[in-house]
Protein backbone atom coordinates (compact mmCIF):
# COMPACT_ATOMS: atom_id res chain seq x y z
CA UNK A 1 125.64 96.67 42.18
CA UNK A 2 128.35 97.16 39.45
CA UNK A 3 128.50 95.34 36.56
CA UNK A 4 132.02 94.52 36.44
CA UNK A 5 131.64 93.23 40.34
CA UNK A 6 128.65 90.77 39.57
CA UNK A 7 129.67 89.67 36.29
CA UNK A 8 132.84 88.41 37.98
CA UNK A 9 130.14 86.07 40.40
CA UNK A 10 128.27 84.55 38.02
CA UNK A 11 127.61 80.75 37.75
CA UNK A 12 127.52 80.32 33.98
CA UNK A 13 126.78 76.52 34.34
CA UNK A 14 123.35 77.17 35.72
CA UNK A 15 120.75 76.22 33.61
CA UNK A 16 117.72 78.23 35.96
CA UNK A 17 115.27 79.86 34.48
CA UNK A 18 114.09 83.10 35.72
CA UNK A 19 110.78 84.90 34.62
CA UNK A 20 109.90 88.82 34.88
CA UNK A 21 106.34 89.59 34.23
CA UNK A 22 105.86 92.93 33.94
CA UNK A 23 102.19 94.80 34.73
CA UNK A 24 102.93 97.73 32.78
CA UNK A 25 101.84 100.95 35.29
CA UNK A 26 100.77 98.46 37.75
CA UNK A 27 100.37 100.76 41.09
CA UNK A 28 97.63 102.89 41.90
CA UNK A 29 96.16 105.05 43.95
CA UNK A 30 92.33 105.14 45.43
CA UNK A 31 90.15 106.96 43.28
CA UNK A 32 88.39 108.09 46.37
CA UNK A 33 89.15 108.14 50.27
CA UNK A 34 89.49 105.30 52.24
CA UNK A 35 89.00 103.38 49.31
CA UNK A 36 90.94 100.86 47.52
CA UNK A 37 94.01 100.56 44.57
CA UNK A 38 93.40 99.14 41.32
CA UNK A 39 95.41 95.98 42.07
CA UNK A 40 93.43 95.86 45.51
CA UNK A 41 90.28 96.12 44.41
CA UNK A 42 90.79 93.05 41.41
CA UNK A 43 90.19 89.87 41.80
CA UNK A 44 93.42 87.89 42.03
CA UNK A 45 93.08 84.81 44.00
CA UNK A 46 96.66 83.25 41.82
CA UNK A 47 98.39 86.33 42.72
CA UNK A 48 97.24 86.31 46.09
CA UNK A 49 98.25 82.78 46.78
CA UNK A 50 101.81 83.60 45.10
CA UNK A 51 102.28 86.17 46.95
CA UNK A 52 101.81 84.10 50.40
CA UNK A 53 104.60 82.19 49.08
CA UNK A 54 107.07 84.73 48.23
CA UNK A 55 109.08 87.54 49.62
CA UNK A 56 107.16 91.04 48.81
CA UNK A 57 107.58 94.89 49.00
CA UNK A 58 107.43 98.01 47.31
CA UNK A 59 109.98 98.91 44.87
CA UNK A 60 111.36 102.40 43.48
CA UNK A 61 111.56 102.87 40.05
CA UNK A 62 114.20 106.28 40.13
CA UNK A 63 114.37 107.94 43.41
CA UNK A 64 111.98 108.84 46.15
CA UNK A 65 109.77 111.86 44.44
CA UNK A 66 110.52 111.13 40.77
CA UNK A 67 108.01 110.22 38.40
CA UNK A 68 109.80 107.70 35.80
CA UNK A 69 109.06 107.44 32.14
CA UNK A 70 108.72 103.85 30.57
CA UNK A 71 112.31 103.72 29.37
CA UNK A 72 114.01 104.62 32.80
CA UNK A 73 111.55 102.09 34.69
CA UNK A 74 112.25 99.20 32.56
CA UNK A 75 116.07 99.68 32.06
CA UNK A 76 115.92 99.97 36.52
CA UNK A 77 114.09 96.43 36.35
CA UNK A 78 116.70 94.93 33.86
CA UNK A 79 119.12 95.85 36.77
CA UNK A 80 120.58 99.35 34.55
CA UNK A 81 120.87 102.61 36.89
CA UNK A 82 118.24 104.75 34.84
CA UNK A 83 119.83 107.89 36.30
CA UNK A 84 123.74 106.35 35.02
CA UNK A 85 122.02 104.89 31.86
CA UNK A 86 119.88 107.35 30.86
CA UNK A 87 118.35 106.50 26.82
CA UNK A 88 116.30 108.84 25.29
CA UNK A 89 112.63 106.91 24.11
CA UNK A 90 113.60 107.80 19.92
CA UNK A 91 116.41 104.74 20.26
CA UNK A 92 113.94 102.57 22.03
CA UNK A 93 111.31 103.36 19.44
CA UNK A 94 113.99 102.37 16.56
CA UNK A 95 115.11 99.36 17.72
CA UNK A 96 111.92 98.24 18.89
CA UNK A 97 110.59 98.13 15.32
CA UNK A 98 113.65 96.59 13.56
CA UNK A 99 114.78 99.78 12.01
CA UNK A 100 118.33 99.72 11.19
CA UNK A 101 119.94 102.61 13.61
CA UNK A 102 123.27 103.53 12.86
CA UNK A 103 126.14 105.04 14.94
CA UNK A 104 125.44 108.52 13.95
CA UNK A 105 121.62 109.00 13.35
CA UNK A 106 119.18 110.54 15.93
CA UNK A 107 116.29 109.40 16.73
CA UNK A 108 112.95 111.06 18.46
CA UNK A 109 109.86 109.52 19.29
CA UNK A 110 106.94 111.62 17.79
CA UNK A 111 103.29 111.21 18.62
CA UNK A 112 100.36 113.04 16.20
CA UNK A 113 98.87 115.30 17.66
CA UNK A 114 95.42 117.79 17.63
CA UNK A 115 96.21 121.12 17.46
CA UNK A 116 93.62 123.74 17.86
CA UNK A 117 92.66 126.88 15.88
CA UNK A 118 95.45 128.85 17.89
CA UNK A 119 98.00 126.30 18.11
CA UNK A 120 97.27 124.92 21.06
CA UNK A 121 97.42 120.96 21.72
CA UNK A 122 94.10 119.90 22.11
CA UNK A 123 95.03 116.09 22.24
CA UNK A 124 98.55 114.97 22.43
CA UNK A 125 97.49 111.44 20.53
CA UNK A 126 94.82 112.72 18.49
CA UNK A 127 92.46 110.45 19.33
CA UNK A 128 94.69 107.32 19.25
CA UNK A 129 94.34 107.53 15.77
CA UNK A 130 95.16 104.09 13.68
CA UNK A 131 98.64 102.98 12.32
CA UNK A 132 97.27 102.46 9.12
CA UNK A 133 95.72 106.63 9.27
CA UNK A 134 99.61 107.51 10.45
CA UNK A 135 100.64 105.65 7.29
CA UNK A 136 98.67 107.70 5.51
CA UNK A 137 100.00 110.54 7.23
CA UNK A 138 103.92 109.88 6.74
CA UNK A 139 102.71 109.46 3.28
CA UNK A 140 101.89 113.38 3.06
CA UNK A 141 105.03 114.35 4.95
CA UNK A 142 107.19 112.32 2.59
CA UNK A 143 107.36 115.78 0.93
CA UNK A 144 109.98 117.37 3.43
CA UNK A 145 113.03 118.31 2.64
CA UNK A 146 116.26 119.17 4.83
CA UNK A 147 119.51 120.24 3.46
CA UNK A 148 122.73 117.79 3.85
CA UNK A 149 120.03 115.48 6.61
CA UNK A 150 118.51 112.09 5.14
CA UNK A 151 114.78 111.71 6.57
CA UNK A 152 113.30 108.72 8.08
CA UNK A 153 109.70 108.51 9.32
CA UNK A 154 108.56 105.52 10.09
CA UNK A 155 104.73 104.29 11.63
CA UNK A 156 105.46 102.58 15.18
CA UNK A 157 101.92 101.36 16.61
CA UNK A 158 98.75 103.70 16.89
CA UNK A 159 99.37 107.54 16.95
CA UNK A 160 103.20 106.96 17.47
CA UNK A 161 105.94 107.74 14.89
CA UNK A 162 109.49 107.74 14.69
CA UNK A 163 111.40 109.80 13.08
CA UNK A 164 115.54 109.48 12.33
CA UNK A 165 117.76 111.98 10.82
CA UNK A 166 120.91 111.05 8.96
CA UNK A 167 123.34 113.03 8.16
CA UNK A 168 126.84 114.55 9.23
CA UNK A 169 127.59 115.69 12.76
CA UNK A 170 124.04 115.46 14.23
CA UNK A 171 123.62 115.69 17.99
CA UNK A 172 121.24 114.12 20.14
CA UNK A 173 121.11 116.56 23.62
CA UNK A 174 117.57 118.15 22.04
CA UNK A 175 114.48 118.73 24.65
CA UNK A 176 111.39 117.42 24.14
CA UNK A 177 108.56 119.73 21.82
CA UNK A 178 105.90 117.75 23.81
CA UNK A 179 104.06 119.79 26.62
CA UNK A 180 103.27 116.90 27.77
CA UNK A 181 99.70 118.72 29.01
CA UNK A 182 96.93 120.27 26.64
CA UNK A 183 95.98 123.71 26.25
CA UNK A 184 99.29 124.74 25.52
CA UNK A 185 101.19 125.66 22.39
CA UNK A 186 104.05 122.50 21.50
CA UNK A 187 107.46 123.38 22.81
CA UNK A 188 110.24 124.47 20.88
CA UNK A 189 113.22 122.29 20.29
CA UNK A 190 116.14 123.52 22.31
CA UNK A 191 120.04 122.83 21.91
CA UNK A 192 121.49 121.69 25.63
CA UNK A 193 124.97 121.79 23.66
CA UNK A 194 126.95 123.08 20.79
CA UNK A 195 127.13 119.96 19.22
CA UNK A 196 123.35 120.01 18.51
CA UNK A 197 122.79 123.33 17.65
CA UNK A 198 122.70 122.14 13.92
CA UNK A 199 120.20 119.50 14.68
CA UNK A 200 117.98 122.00 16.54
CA UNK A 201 117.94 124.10 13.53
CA UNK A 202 117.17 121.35 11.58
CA UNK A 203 114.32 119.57 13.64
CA UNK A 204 112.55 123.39 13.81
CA UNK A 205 112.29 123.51 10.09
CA UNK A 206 110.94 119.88 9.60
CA UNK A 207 108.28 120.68 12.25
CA UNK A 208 107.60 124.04 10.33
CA UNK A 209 107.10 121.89 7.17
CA UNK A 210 104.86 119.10 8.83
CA UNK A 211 102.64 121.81 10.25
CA UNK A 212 102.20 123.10 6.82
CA UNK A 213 101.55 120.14 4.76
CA UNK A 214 99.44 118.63 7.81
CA UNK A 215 97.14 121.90 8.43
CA UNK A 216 93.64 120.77 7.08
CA UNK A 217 94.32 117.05 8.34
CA UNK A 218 92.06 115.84 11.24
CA UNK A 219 92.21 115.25 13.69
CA UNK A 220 95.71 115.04 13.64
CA UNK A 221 97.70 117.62 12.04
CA UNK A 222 101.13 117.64 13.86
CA UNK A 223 103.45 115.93 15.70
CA UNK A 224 104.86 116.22 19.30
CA UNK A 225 108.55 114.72 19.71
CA UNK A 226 110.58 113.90 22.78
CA UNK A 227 113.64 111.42 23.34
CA UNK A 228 116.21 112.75 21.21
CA UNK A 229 118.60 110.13 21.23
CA UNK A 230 121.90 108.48 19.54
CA UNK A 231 122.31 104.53 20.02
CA UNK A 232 124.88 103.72 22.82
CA UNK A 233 127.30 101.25 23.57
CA UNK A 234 126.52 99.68 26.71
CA UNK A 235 127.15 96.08 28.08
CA UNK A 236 124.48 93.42 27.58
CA UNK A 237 122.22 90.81 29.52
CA UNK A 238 123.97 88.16 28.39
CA UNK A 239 127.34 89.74 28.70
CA UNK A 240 127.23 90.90 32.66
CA UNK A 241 124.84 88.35 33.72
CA UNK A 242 125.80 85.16 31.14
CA UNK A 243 122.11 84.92 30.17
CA UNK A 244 120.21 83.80 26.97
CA UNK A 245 117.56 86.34 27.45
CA UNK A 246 113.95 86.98 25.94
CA UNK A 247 111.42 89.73 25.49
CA UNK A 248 107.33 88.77 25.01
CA UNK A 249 106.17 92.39 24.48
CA UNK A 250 103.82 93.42 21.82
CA UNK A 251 104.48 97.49 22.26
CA UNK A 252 107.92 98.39 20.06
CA UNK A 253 108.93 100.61 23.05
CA UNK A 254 109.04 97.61 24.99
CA UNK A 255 110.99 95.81 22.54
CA UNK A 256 113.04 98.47 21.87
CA UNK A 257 114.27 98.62 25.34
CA UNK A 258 114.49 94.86 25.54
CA UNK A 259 116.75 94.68 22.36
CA UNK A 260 118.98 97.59 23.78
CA UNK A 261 120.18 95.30 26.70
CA UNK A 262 120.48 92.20 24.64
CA UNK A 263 117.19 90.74 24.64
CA UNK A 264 116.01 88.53 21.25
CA UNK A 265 112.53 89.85 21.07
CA UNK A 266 109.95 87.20 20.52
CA UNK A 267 106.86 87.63 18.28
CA UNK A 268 103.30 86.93 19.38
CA UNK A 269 99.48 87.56 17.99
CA UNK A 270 99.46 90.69 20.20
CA UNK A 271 97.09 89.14 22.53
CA UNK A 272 97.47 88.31 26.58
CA UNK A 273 97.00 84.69 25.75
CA UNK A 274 99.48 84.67 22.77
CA UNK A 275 102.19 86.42 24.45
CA UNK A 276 101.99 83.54 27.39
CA UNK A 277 101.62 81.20 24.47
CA UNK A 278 104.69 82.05 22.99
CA UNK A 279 106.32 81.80 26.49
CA UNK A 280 105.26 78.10 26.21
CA UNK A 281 106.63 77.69 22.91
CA UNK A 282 110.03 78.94 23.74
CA UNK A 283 110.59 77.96 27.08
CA UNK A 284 113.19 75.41 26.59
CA UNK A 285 115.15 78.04 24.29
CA UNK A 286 116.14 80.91 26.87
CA UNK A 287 117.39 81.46 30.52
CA UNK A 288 115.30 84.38 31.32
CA UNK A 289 112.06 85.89 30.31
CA UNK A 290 110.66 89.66 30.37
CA UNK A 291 107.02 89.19 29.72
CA UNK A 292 105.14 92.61 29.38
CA UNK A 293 101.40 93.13 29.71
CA UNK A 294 100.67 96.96 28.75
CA UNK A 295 96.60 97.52 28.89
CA UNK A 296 96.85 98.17 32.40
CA UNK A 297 98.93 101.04 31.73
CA UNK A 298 96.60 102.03 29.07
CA UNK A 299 93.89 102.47 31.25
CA UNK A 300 95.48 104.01 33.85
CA UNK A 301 96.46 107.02 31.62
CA UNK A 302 92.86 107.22 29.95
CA UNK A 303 91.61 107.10 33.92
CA UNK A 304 89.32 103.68 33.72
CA UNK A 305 89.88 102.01 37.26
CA UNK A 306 87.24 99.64 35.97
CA UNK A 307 89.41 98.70 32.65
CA UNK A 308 92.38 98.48 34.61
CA UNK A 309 91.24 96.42 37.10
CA UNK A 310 90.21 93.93 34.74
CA UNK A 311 93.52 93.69 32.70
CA UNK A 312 94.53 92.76 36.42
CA UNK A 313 92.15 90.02 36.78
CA UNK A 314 93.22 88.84 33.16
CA UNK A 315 96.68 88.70 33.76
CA UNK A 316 96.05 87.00 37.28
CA UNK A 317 93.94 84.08 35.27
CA UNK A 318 97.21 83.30 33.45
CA UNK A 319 99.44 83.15 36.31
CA UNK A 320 98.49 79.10 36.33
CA UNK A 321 100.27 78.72 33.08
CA UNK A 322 103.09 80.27 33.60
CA UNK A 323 103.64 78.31 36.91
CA UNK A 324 102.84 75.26 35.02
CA UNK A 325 106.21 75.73 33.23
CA UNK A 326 108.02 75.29 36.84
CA UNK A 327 110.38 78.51 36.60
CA UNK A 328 113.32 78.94 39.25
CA UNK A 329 112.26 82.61 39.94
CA UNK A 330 109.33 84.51 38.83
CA UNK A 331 108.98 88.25 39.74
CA UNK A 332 105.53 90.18 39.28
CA UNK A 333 105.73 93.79 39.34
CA UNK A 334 105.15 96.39 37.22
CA UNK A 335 107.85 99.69 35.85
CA UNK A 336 106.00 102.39 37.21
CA UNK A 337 102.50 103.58 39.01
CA UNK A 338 99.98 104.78 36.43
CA UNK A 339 96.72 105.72 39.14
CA UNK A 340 93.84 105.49 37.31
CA UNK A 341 93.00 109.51 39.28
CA UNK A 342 95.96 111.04 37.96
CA UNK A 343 95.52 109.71 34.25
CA UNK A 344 99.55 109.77 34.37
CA UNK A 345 103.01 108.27 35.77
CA UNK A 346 103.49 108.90 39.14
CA UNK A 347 106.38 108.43 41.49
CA UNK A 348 104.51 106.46 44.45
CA UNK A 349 105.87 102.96 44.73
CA UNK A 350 105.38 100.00 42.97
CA UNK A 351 104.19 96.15 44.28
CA UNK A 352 106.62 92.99 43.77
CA UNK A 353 106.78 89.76 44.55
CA UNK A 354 109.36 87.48 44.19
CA UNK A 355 108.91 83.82 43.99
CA UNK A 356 111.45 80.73 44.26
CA UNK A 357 111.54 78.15 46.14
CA UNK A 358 114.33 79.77 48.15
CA UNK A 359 112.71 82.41 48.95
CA UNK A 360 112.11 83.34 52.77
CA UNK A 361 108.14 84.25 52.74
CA UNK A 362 107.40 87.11 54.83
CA UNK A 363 104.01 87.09 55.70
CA UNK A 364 102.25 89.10 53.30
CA UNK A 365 98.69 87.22 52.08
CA UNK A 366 97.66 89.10 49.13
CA UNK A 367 99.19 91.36 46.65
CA UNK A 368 98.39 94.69 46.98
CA UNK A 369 99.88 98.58 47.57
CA UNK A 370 99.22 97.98 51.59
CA UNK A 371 99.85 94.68 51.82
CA UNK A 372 103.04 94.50 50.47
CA UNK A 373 104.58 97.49 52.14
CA UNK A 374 105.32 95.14 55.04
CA UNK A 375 107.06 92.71 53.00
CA UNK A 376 110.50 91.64 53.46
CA UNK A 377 111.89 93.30 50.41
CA UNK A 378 110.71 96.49 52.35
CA UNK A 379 108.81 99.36 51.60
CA UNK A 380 111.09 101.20 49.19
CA UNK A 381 113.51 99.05 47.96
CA UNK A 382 115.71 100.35 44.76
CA UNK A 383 114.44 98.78 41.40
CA UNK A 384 118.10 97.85 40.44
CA UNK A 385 118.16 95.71 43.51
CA UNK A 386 115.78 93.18 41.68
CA UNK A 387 118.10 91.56 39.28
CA UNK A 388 120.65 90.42 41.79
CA UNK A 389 118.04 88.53 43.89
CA UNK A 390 116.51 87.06 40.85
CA UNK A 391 120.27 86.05 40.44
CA UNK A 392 120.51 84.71 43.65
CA UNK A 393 117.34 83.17 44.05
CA UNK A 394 118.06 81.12 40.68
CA UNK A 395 121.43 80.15 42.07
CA UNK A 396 123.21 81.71 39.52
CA UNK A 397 125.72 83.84 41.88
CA UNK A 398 128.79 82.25 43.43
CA UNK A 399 129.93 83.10 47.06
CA UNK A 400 132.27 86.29 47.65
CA UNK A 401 135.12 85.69 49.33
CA UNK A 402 136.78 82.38 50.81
């Protein structure tokens, strides 16, 4: 739906509230035949009795076939085309940890990195290494030098980094030098334009630099970047959909995304009980609420179904709470699939419910990959689709038309 069209239907007198919680990675796949999902195989009697109660389906994060990263999946929940609105994750990593991103900087996201004795990535997080060891790390690489280009590496959480260049005429339209896969040298960085030929130049010889000064480190001793990016100037939460808007997440990424759409971030003890603690605490304060619970996602990529499953049943155990606070519309879903078998993103579907007491139930008894897939929001509905019904269901649309 365009902006321009539903911003010109909005009931700005409402005063619904409308929640999105957010399993990060949340669908999955059997790890062996005939077996069942992640989310099927958890316990989740609140979920389960939510879901009787509210419209489900399957929802598509991009298009059918495409694997989404975390930045497109999120901005498609938040109701932004990710293929018309397309952010590259170094922005999202600034803005997600404060850092003051100007009009002309470019930002990547870097992760350290294990490289082995022929240059080959061993582990592209190098063993989720500590923010406090990639402290010490940007401490070393505080060395670097580039000529006319200001340098900015700052820790994010864990293995992740960001780094920002300053300077003159710096372009963003740079691929990624992560493989993405091990056993495989990095990538170089490649110029997709003239205007970031420069840029190019200049990110090669600052990865030339941090191999040297990082070569007898362990176990990381480089770093892999991807998301090239320059901020953008793109309409808001509140300013198409008249909202006072929130973010719970405790990943920057996550914030980062959150505070590109117009989101105040809200700050909790990094903890599934704090985050729906501060959701408590600042319910009376906002319209709408993005509440994001990443350890599923986690162990999806490192291939636990067990460890999944349980952040599942965890986040099912607060469900109570959050009902407690009597929202107009809650949503469960998650961004993305993150099967525990493939260790990775995939492109297969994801589960949703949607909750309000105008909702038209459908049927569906528990929540789960086969269950919902006859659900009334269908088996494929587009992602972007989400935000208007939470709209609607909240009451916050006017009718078209006489």
């Amino acid at each position: 739906m365009e902006f321009d069209f539903i911003r010109e239907h909005v009931n700005p007198d409402k005063t619904t509230k409308i929640v999105l919680l957010v399993l990060d990675g949340l669908g999955g796949l059997p790890m062996n035949p005939g077996g069942l999902t992640e989310l099927e195989a958890a316990s989740t009697p609140n979920l389960d009795a939510l879901a009787a109660q509210s419209i489900c389906g399957l929802h598509e994060p991009v298009e059918t076939g495409i694997t989404p990263g975390s930045g497109p999946a999120h901005l498609g929940l938040f109701g932004y085309d990710p293929i018309k609105y397309q952010i590259g994750r170094g922005v999202l990593s600034a803005l997600g940890i404060g850092f003051d991103l100007q009009e002309a900087d470019v930002a990547a996201r870097g992760n350290f990195c294990t490289l082995d004795a022929e240059g080959r990535v061993a582990d592209r997080r190098a063993g989720r290494i500590s923010t406090e060891k990639s402290e010490e790390l940007i401490g070393l690489l505080d060395q670097i030098e580039l000529p006319n280009v200001e340098i900015f590496l700052e820790p994010v959480k864990d293995y992740r980094v960001l780094l920002v260049l300053r300077g003159e005429n710096l372009g963003g339209d740079l691929s990624d030098t992560d493989p993405q896969e091990t056993g495989v040298p990095p990538l170089e960085p490649q110029s997709r334009s003239p205007s970031s030929d420069e840029t190019g130049r200049l990110v090669e010889e600052f990865l030339n630099q941090t191999r040297e000064v990082l070569a007898d480190q362990k176990p990381a001793n480089m770093i892999l970047l991807r998301g090239f990016s320059k901020l953008p100037d793109w309409p808001t939460l509140p300013q198409i959909y008249r909202l006072k808007a929130a973010a719970i997440a405790v990943y920057p990424m996550y914030r980062g995304v959150a505070r590109l759409v117009g989101m105040e971030p809200l700050e909790s003890d990094g903890t599934l009980d704090g985050e729906f603690k501060t959701l408590e605490e600042h319910w009376e304060d906002f319209d709408y609420f993005f509440v994001h619970v990443k350890p599923t996602d986690s162990a999806g990529e490192d291939g636990d179904f067990e460890r999944k499953v349980k952040y599942i049943e965890e986040t099912d155990a607060q469900i109570p709470r959050l009902l407690d606070l009597e929202p107009d519309v809650l949503i469960v879903t998650g961004d993305h699939s993150t099967p525990a078998k493939m260790k990775y993103h995939s492109w297969h579907p994801v589960p949703v419910l949607l909750w309000s007491k105008y909702c038209r139930p459908d049927g569906v008894k528990v929540f789960g990959e086969r269950a919902c897939i006859s659900g009334g929001l269908g088996p494929r509905i587009p992602v972007i689709d989400l935000m208007p019904l939470a709209m609607a269901h909240a009451r916050r649309l006017e009718k078209f038309g006489a």
